[in-house]
PDB file of N, CA and C in Angstrom:
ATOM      1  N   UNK A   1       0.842  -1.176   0.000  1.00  0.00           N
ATOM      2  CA  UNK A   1       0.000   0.000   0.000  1.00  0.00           C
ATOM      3  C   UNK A   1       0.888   1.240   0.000  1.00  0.00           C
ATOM      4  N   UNK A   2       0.811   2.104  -0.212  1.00  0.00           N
ATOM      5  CA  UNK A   2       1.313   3.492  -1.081  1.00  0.00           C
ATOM      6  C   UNK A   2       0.180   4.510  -0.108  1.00  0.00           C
ATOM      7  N   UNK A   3       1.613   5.304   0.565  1.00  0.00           N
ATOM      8  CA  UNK A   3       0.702   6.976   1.060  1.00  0.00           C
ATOM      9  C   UNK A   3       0.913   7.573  -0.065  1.00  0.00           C
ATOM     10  N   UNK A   4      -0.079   8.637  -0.558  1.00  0.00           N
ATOM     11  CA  UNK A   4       0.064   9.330  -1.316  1.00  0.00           C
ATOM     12  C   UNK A   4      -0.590  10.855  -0.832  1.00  0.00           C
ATOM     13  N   UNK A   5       0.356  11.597  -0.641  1.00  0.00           N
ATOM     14  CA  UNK A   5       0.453  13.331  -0.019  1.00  0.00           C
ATOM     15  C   UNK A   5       1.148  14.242  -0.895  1.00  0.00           C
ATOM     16  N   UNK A   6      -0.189  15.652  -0.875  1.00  0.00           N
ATOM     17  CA  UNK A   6       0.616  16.909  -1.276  1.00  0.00           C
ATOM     18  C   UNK A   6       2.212  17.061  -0.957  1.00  0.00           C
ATOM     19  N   UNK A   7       2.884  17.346  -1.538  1.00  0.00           N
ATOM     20  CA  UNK A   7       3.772  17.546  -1.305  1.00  0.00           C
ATOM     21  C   UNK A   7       4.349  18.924  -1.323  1.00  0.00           C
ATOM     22  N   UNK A   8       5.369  19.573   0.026  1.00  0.00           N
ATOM     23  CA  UNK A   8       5.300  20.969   0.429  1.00  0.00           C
ATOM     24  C   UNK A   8       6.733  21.223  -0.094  1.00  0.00           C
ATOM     25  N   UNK A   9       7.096  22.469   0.212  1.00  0.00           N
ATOM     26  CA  UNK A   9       8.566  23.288   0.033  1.00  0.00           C
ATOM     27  C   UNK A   9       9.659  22.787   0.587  1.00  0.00           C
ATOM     28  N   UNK A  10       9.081  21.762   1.818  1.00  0.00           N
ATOM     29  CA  UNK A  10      10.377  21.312   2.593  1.00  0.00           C
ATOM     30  C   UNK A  10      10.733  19.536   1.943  1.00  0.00           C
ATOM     31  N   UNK A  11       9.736  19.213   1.129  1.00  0.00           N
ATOM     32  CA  UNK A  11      10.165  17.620   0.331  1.00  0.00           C
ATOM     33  C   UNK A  11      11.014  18.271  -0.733  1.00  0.00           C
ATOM     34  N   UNK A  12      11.347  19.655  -0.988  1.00  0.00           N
ATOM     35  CA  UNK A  12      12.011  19.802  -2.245  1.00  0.00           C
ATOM     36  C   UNK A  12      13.123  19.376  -2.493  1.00  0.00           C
ATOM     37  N   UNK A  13      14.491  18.749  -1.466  1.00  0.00           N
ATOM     38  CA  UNK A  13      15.881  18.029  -1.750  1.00  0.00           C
ATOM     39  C   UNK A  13      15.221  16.497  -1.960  1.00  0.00           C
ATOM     40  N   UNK A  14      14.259  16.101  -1.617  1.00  0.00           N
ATOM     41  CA  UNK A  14      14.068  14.511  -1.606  1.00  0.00           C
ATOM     42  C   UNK A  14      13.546  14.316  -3.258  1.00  0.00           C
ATOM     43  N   UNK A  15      12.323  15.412  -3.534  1.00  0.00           N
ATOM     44  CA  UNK A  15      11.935  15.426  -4.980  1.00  0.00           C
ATOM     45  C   UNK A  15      13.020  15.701  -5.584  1.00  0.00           C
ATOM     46  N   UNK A  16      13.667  16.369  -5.811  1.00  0.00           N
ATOM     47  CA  UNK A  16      14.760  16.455  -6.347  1.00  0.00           C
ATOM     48  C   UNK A  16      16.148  15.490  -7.151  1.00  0.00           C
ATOM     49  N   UNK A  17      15.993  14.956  -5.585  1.00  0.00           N
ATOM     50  CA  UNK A  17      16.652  13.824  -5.709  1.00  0.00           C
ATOM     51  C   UNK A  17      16.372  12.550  -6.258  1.00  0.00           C
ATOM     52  N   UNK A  18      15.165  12.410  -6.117  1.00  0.00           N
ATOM     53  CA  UNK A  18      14.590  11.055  -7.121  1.00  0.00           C
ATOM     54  C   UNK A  18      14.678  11.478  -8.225  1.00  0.00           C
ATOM     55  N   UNK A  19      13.986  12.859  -8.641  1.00  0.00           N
ATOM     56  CA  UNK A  19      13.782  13.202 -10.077  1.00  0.00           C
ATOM     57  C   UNK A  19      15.125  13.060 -10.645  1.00  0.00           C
ATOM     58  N   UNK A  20      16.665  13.236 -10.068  1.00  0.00           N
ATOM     59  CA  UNK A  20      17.358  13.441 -10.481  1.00  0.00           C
ATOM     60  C   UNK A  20      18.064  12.403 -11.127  1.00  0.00           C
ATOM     61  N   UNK A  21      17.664  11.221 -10.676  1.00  0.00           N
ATOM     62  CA  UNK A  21      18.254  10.092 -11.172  1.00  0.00           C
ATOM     63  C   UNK A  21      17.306   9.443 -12.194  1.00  0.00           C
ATOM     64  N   UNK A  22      16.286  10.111 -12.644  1.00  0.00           N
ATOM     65  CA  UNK A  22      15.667   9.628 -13.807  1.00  0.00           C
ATOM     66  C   UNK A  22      15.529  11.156 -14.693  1.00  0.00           C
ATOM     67  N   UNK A  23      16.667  11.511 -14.431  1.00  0.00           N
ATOM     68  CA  UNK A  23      16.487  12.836 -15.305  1.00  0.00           C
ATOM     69  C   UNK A  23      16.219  13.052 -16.872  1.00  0.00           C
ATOM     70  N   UNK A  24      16.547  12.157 -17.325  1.00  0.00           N
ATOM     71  CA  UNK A  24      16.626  12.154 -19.298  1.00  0.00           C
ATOM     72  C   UNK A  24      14.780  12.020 -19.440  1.00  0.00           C
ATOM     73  N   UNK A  25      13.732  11.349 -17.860  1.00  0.00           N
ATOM     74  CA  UNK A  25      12.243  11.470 -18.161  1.00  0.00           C
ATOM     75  C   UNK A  25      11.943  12.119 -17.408  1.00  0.00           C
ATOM     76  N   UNK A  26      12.721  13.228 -16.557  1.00  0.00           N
ATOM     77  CA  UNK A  26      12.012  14.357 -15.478  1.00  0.00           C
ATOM     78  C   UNK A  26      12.297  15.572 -15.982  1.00  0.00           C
ATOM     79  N   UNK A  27      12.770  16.141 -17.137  1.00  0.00           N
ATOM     80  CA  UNK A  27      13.289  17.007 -16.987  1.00  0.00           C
ATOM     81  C   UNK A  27      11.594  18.413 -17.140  1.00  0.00           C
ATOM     82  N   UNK A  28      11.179  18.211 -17.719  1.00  0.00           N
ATOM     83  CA  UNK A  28      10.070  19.446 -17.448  1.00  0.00           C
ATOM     84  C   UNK A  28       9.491  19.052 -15.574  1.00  0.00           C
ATOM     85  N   UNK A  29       9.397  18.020 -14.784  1.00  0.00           N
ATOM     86  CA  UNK A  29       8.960  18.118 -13.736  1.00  0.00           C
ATOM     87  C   UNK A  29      10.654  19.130 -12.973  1.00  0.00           C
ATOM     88  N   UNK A  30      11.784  18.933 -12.931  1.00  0.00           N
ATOM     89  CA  UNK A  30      12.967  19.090 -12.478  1.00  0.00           C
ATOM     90  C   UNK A  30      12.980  20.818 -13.268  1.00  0.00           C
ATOM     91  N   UNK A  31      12.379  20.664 -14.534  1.00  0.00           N
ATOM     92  CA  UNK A  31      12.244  22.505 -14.979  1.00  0.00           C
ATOM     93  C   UNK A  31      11.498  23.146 -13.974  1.00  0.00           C
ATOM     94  N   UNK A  32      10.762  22.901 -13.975  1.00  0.00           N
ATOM     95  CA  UNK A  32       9.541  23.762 -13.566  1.00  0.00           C
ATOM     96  C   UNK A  32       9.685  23.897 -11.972  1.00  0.00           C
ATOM     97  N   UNK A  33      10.397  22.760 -11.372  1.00  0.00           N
ATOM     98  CA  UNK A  33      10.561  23.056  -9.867  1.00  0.00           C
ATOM     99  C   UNK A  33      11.657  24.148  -9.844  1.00  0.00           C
ATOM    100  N   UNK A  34      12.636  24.180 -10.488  1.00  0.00           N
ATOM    101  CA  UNK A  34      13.436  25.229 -10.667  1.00  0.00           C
ATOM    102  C   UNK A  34      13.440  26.412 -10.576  1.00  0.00           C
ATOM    103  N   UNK A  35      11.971  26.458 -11.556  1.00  0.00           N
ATOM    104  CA  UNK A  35      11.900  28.043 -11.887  1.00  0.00           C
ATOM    105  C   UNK A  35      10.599  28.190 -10.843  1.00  0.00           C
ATOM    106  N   UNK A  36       9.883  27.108 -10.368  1.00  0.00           N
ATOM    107  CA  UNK A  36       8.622  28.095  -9.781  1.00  0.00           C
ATOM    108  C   UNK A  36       8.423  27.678  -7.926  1.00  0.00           C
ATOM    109  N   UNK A  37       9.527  26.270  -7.736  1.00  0.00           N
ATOM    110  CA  UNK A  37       9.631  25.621  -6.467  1.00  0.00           C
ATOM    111  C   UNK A  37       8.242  24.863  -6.557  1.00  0.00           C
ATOM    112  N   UNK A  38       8.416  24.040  -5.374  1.00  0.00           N
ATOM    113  CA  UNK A  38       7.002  23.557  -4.898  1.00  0.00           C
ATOM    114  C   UNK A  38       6.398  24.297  -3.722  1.00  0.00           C
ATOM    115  N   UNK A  39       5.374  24.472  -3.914  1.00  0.00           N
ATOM    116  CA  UNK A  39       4.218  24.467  -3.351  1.00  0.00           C
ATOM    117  C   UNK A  39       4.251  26.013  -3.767  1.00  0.00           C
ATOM    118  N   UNK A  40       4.035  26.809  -4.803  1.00  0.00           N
ATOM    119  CA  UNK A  40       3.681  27.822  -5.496  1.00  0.00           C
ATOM    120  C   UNK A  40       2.771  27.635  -6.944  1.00  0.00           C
ATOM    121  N   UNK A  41       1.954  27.165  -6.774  1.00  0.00           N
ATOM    122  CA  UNK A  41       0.934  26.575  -8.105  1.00  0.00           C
ATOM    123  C   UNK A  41       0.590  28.012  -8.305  1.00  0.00           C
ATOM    124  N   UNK A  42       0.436  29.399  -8.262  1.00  0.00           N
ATOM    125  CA  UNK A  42      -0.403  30.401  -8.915  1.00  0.00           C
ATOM    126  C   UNK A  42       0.988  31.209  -9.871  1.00  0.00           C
ATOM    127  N   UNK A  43       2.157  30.247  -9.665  1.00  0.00           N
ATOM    128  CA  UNK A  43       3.698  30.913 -10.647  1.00  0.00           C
ATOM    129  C   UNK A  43       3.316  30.564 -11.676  1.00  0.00           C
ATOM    130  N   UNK A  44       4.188  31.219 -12.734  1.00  0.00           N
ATOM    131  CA  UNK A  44       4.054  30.624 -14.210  1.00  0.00           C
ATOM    132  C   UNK A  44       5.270  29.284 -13.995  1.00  0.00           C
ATOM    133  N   UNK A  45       4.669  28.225 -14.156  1.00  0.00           N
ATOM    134  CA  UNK A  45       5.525  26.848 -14.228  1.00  0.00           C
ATOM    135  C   UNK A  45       5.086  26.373 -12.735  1.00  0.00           C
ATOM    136  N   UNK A  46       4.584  26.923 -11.826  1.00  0.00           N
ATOM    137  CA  UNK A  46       4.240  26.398 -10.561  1.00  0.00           C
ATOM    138  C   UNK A  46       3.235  25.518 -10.781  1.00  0.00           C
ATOM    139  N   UNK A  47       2.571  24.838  -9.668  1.00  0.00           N
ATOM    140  CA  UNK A  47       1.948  23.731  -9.732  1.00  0.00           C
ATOM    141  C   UNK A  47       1.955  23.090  -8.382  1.00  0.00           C
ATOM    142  N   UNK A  48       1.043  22.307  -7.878  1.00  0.00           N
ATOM    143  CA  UNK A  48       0.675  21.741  -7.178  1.00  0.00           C
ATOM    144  C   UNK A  48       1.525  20.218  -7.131  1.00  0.00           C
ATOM    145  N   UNK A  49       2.271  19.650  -6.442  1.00  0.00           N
ATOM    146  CA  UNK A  49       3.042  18.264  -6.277  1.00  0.00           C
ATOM    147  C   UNK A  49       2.492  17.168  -5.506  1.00  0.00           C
ATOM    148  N   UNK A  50       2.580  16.084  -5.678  1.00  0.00           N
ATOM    149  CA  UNK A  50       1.886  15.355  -5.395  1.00  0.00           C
ATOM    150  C   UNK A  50       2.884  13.978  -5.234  1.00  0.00           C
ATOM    151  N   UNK A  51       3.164  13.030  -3.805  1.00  0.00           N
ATOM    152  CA  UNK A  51       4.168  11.864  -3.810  1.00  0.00           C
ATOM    153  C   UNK A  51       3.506  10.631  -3.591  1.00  0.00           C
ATOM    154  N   UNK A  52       3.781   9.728  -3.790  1.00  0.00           N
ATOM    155  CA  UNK A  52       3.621   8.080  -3.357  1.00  0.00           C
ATOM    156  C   UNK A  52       4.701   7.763  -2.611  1.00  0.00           C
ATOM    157  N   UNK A  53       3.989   7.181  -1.277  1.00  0.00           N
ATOM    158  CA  UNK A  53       5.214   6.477  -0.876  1.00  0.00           C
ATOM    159  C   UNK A  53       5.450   5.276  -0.428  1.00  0.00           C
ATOM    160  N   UNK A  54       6.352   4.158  -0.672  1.00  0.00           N
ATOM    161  CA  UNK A  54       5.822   3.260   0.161  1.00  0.00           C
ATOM    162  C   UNK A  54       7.075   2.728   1.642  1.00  0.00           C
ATOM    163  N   UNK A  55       7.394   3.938   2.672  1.00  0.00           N
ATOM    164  CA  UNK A  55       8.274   4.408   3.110  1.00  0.00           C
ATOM    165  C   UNK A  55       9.171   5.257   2.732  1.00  0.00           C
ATOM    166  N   UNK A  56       9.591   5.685   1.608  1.00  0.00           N
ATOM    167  CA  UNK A  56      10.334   6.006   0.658  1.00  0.00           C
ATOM    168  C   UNK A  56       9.385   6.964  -0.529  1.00  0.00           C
ATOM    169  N   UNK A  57      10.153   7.892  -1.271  1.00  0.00           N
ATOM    170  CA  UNK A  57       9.783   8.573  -2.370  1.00  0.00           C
ATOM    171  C   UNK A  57       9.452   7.473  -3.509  1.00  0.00           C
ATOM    172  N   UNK A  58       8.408   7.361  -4.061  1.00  0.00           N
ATOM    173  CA  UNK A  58       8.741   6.178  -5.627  1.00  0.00           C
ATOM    174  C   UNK A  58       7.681   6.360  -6.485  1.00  0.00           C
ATOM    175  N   UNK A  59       7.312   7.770  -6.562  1.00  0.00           N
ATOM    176  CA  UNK A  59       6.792   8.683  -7.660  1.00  0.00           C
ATOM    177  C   UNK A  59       6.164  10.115  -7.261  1.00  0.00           C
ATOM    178  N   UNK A  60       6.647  11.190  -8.766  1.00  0.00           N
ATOM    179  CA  UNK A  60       5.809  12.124  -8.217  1.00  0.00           C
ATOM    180  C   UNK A  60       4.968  12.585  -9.396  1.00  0.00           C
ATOM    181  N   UNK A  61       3.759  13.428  -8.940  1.00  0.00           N
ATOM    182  CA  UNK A  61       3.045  13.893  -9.824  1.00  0.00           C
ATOM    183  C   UNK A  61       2.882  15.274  -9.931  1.00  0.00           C
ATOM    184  N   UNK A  62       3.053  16.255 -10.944  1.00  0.00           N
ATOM    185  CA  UNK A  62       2.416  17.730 -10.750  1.00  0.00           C
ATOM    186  C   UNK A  62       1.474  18.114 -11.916  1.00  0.00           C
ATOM    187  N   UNK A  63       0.467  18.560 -11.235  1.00  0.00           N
ATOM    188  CA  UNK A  63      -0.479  19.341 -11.525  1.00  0.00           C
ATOM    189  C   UNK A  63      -0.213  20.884 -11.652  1.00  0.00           C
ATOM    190  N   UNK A  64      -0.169  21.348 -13.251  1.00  0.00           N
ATOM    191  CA  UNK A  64       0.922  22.964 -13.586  1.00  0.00           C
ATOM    192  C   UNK A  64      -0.253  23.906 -13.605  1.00  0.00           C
ATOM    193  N   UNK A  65       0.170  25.131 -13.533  1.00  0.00           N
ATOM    194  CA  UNK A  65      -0.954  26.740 -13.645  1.00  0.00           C
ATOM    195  C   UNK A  65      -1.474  26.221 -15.121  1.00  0.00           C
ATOM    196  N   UNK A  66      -1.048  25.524 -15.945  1.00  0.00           N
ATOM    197  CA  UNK A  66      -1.622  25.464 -17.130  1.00  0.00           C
ATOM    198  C   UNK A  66      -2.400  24.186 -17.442  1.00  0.00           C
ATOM    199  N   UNK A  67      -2.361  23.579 -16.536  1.00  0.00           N
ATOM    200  CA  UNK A  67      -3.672  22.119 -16.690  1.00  0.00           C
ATOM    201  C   UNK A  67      -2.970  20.973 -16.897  1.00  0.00           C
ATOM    202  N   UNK A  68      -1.654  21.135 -16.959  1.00  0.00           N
ATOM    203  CA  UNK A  68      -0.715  19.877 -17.876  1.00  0.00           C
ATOM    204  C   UNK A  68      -0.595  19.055 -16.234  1.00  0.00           C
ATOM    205  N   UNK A  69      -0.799  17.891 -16.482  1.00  0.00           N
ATOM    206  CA  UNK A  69      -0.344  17.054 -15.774  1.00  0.00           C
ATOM    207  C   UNK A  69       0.762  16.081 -15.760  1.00  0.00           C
ATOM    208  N   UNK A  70       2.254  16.211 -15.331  1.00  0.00           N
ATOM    209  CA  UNK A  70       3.035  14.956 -15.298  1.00  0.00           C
ATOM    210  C   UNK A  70       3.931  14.259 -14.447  1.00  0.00           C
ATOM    211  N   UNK A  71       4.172  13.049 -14.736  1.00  0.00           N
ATOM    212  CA  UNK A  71       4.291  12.174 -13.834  1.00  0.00           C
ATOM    213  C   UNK A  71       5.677  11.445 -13.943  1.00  0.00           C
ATOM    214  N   UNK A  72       6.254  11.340 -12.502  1.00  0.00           N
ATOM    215  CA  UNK A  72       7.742  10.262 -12.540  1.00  0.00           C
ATOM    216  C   UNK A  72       7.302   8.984 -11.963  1.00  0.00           C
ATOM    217  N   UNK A  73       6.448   8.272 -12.123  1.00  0.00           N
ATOM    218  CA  UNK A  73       6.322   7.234 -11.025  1.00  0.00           C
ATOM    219  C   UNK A  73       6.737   5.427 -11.889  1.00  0.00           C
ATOM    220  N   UNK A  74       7.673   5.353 -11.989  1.00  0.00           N
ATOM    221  CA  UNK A  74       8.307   4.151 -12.565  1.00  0.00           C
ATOM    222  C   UNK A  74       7.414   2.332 -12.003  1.00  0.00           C
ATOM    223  N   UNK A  75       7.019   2.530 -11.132  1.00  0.00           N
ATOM    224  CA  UNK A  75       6.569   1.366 -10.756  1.00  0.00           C
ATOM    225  C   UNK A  75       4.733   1.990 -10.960  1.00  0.00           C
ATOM    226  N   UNK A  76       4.246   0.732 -11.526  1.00  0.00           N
ATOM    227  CA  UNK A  76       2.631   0.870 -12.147  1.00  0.00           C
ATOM    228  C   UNK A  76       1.407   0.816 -11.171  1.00  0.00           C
ATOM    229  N   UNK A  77       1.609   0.475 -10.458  1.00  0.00           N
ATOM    230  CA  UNK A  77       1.103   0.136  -8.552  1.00  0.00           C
ATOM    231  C   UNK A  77       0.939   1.828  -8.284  1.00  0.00           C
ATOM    232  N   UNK A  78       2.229   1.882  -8.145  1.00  0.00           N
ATOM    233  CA  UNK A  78       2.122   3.665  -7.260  1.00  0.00           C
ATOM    234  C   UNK A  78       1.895   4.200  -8.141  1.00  0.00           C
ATOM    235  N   UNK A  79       1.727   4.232  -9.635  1.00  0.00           N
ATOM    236  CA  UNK A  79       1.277   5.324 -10.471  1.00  0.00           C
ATOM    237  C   UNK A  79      -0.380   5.370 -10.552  1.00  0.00           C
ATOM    238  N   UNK A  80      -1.025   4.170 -10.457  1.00  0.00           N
ATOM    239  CA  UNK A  80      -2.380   3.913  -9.894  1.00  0.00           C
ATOM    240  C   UNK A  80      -2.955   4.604  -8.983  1.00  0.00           C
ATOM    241  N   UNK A  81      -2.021   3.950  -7.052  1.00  0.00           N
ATOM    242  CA  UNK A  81      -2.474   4.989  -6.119  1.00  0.00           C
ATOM    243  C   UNK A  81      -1.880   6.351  -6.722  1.00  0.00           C
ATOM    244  N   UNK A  82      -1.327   6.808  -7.376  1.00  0.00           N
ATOM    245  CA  UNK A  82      -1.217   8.333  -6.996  1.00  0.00           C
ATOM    246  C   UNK A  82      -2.014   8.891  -7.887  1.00  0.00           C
ATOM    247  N   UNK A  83      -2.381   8.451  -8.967  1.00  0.00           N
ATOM    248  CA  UNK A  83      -3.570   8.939  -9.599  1.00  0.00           C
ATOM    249  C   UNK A  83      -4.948   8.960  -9.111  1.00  0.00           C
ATOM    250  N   UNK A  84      -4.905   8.101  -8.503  1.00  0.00           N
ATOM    251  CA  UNK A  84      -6.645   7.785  -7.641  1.00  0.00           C
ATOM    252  C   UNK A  84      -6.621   8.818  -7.201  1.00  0.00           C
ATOM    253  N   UNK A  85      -5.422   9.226  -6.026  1.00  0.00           N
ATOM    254  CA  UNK A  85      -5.606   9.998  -4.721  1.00  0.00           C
ATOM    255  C   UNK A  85      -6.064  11.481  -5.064  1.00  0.00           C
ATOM    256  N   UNK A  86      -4.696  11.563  -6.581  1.00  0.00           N
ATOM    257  CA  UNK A  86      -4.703  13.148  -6.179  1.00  0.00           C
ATOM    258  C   UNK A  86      -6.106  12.818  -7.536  1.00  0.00           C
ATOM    259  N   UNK A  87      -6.896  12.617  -7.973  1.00  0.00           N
ATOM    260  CA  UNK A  87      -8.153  12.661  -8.451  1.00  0.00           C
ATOM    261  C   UNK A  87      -9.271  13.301  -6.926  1.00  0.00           C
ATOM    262  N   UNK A  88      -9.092  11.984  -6.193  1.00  0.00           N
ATOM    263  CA  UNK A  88     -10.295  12.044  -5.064  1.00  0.00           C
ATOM    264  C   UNK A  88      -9.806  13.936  -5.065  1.00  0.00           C
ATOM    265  N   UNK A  89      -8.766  14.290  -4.645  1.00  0.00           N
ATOM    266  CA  UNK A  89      -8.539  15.616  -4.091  1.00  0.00           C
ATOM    267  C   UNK A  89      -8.823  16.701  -4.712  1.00  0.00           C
ATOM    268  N   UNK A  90      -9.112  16.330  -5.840  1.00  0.00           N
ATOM    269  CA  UNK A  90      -8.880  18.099  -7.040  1.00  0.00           C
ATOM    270  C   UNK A  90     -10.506  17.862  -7.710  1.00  0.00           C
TER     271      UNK A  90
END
């Protein structure tokens, strides 16, 4: 089973860090934290973040000021729960 939570300003070295090792398929999630951080969704490139966890970081999702939704979550399980969740929420 997979928690799946907003994710705030202070997960930003952990997001980071996952994203970073799948960087050649994070790079607009790893852009956009750059230029707008997390937990600033009303920036241009900001967006709302979203994690799975199952102890551990092992996907993330953002929801951008512009409707685009995308996703790092490598295992198909947590890309499930984290889609359910952040659905129930928005």
């Amino acid at each position: 089973m997979y928690e799946v939570r907003k994710l705030q300003a202070e997960d930003a070295e952990s997001v980071r860090a996952f994203l970073e090792t799948r960087a050649e398929s994070s790079m607009f999630l790893l852009s956009n934290i750059a230029a707008a951080g997390i937990g600033n969704p009303n920036l241009r490139y900001g967006g709302d973040y979203w994690g799975a966890f199952d102890g551990r970081l092992v996907g993330v999702l953002g929801h951008f000021w512009n409707h685009n939704v995308i996703l790092q979550v490598p295992n198909a399980a947590a890309r499930v729960a984290l889609l359910a969740e952040v659905r129930k929420a928005l």
